[in-house]
Protein backbone atom coordinates (compact mmCIF):
# COMPACT_ATOMS: atom_id res chain seq x y z
CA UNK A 1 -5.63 12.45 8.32
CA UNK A 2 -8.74 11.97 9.22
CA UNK A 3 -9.39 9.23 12.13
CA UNK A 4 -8.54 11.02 15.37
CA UNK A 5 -7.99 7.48 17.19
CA UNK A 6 -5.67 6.49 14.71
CA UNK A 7 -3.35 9.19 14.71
CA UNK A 8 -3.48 9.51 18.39
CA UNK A 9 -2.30 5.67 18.53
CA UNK A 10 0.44 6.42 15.89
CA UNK A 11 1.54 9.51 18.02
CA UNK A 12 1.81 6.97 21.11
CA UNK A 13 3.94 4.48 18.90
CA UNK A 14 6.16 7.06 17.99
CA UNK A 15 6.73 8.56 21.24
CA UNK A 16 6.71 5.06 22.67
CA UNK A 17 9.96 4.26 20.14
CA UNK A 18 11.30 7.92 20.99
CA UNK A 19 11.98 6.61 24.55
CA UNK A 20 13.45 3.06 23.66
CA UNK A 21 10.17 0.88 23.60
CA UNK A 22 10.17 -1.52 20.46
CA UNK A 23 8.03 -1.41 17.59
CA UNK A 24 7.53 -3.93 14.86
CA UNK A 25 5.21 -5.22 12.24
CA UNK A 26 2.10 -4.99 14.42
CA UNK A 27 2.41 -1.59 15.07
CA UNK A 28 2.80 -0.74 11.08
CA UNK A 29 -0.96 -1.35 10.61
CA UNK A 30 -1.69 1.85 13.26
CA UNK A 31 0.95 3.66 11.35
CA UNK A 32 -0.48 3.40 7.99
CA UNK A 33 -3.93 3.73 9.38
CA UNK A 34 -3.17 7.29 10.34
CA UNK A 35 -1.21 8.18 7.33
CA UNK A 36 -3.85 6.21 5.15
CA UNK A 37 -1.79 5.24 3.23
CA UNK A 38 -0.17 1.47 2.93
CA UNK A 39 3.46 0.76 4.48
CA UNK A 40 5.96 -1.77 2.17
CA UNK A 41 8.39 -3.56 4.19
CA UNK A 42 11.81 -4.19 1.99
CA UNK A 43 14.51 -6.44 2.15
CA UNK A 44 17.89 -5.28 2.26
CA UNK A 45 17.97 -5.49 -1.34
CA UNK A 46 14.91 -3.44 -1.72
CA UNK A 47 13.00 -6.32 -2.51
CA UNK A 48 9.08 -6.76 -0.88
């Protein structure tokens, strides 16, 4: 992980959702940001 910025703002999303605050599909883009690599959402059949 390179980008500093980006895994400090997935660090705050996590800790934000640690202490009940919500997080949904805008946040993903931060989260795969810092882990560099892309995030699939699935259906519950496991279907994109």
């Amino acid at each position: 992980m390179k980008d500093k910025a980006a895994v400090a703002k997935a660090n705050s999303i996590i800790n934000g959702v640690k202490t009940d605050d919500e997080a949904g599909l805008p946040h993903l883009g931060a989260l795969s940001e810092a882990v560099e690599r892309p995030i699939r959402i699935l259906d519950e059949n496991g279907d994109l």
